[in-house]
Protein backbone atom coordinates (compact mmCIF):
# COMPACT_ATOMS: atom_id res chain seq x y z
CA UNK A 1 -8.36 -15.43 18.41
CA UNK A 2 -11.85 -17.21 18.19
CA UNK A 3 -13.02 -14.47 20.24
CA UNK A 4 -12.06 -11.95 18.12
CA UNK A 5 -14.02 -13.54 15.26
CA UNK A 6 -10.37 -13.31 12.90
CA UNK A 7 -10.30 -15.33 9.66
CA UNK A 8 -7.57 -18.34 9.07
CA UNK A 9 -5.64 -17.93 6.66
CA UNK A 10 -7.01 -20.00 4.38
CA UNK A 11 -10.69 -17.84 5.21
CA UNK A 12 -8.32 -15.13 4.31
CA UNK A 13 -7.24 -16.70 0.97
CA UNK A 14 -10.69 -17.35 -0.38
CA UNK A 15 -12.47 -14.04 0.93
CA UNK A 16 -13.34 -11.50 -1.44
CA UNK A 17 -10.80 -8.55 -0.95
CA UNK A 18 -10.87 -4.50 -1.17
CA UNK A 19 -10.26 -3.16 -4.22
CA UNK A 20 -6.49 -1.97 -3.43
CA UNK A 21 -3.30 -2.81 -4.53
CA UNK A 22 -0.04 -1.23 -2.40
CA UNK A 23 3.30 -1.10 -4.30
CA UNK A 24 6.79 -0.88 -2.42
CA UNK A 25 8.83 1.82 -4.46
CA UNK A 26 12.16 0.81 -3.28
CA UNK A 27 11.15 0.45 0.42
CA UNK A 28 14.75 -0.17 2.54
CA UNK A 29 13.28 -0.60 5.73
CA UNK A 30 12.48 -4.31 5.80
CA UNK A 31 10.38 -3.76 8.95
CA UNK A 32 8.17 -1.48 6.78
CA UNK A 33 7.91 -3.81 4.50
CA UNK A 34 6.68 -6.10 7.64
CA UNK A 35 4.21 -3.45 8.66
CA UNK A 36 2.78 -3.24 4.88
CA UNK A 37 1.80 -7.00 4.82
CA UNK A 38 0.09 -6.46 8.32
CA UNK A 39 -1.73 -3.76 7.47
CA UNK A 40 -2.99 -5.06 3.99
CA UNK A 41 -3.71 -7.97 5.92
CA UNK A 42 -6.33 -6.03 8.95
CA UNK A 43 -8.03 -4.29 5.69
CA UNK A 44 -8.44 -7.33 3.02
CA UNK A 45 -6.11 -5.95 0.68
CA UNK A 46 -5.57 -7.44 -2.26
CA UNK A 47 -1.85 -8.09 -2.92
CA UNK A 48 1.41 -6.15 -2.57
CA UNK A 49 3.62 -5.54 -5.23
CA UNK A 50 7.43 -4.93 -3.90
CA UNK A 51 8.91 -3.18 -6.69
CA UNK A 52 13.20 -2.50 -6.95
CA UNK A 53 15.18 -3.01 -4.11
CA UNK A 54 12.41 -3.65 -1.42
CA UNK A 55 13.37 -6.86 0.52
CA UNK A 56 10.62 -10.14 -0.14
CA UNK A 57 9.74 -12.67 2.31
CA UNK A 58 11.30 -14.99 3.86
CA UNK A 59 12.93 -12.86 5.57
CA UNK A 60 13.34 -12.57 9.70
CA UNK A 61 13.27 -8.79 10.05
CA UNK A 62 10.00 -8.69 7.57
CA UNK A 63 8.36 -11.36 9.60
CA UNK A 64 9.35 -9.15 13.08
CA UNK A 65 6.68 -7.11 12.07
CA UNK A 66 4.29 -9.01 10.20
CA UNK A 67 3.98 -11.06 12.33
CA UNK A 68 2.76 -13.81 10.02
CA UNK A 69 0.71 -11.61 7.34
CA UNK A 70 2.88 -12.97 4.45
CA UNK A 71 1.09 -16.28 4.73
CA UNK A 72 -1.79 -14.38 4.17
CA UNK A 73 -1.57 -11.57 2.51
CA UNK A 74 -0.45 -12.42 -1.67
CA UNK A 75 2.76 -10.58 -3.01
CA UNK A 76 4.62 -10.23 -6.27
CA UNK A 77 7.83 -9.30 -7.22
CA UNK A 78 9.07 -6.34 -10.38
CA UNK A 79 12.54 -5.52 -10.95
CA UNK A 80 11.59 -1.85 -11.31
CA UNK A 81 8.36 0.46 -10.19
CA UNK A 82 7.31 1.02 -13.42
CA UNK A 83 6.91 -2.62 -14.83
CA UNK A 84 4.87 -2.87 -11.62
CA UNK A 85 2.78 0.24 -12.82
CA UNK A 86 2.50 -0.88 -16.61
CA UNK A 87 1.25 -4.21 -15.18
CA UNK A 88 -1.70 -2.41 -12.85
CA UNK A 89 -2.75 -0.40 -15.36
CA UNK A 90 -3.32 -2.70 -17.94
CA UNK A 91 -5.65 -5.09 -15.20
CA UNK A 92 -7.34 -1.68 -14.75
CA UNK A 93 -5.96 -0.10 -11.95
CA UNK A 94 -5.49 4.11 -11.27
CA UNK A 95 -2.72 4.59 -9.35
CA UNK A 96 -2.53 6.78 -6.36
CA UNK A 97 1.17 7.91 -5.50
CA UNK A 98 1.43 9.48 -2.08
CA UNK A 99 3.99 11.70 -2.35
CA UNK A 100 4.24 15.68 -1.80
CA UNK A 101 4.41 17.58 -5.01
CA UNK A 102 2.92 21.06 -6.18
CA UNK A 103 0.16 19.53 -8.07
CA UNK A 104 -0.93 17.06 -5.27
CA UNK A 105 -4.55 16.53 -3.65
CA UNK A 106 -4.78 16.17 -0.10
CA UNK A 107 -5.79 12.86 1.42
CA UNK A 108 -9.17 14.24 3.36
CA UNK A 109 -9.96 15.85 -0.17
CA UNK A 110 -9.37 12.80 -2.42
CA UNK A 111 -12.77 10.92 -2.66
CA UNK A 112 -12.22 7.25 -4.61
CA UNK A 113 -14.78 5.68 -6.51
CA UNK A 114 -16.23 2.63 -5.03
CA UNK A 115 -16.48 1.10 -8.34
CA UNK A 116 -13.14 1.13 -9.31
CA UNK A 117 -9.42 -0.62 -8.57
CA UNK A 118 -6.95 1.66 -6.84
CA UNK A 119 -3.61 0.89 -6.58
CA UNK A 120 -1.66 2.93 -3.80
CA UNK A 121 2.33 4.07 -4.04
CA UNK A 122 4.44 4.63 -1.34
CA UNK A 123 8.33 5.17 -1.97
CA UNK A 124 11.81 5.02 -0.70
CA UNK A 125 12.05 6.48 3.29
CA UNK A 126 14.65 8.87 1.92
CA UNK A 127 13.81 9.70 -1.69
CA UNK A 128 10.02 9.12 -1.65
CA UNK A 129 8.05 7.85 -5.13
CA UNK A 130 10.44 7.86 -7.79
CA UNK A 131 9.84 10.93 -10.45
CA UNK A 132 9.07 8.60 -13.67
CA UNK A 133 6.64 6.72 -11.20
CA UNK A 134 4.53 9.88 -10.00
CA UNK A 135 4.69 10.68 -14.04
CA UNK A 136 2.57 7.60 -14.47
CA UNK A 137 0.73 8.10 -11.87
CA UNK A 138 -3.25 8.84 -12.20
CA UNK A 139 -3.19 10.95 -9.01
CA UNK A 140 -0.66 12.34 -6.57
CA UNK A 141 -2.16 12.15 -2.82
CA UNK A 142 -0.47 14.02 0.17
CA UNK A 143 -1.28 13.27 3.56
CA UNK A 144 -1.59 16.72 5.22
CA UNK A 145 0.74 17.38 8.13
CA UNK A 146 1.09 20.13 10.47
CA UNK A 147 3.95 19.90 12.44
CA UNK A 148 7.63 20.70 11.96
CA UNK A 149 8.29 17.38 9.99
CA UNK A 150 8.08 17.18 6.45
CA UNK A 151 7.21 13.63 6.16
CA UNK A 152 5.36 10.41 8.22
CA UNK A 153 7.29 6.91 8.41
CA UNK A 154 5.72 5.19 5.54
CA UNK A 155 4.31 2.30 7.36
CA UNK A 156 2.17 5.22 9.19
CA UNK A 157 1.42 6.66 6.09
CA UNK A 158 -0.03 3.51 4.74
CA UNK A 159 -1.90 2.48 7.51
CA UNK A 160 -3.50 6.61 7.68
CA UNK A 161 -4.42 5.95 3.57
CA UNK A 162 -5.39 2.72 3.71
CA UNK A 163 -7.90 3.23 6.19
CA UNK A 164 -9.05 6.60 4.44
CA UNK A 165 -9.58 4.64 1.31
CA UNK A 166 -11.49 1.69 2.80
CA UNK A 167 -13.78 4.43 4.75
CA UNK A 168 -14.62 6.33 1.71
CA UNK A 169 -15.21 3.82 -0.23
CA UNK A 170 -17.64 1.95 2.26
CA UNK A 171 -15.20 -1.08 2.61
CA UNK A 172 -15.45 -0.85 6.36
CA UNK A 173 -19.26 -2.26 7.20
């Protein structure tokens, strides 16, 4: 690990992180919810909120995948979605649900602001964002696809966004 110049996690703790929030919309898969903290962990994310019934660590089938990240990465708990959502927006967060709708932007054409706080939805594997959620939503992002599938394993989809966002908004140096 020395060699690849990683943080501990208490370097982790007290380094200044990107701008992004991810919220769990009722994630089932606890190994996604694994594969969220170690991917919020490789890009300095701020915190995850796990929002409904989206399983919390400790948990062995989180930590199969996370493969330690919860010691790192900070989390928070809300009953429901939207009390997650009402408590982003008033710390000043716009929230990006990525979800496919009529009225949604594609990822490539999405360009964040640099300046601001974004806080990034991803829902249930089977139902996707809940409806009140994308209501509340600042934008609605969809990940283009081309193939014969409809929809990406949401640990993929995070990891495709949350690079995107950390590109465009020159988080990467």
């Amino acid at each position: 690990m020395d060699e690849l110049n990683r943080l501990s996690v208490e370097e982790f703790k007290e380094v200044r992180k990107s701008p992004i929030v991810i919220v769990l919309d009722n994630v089932r898969s606890l190994n996604n919810v694994g594969s969220a903290f170690r991917t919020s962990d490789a890009f300095l994310v701020e915190k995850i909120l796990l929002c409904g019934i989206t399983g919390q660590p400790p948990h062995k089938e989180i930590q199969k995948t996370a493969l330690g990240a919860t010691e790192s990465v900070s989390w928070r708990y809300f009953a429901s979605t939207k009390e997650a959502i009402d408590y982003l927006k008033s710390d000043g967060y716009l929230i990006c649900a990525f979800e496919q709708v009529d009225q949604s932007t594609n990822l490539n054409e999405f360009i964040p602001d640099k300046d601001l706080k974004y806080a990034l939805v991803f829902g249930n594997e089977v139902f996707g964002v809940e409806e009140e959620v994308i209501k509340l939503s600042d934008h609605i992002i969809e990940i283009p696809q081309l193939g014969t599938k409809h929809s990406l394993n949401i640990s993929v989809s995070m990891g495709i966004a949350i690079w995107d966002f950390a590109v465009k908004m020159n988080i990467l140096k």
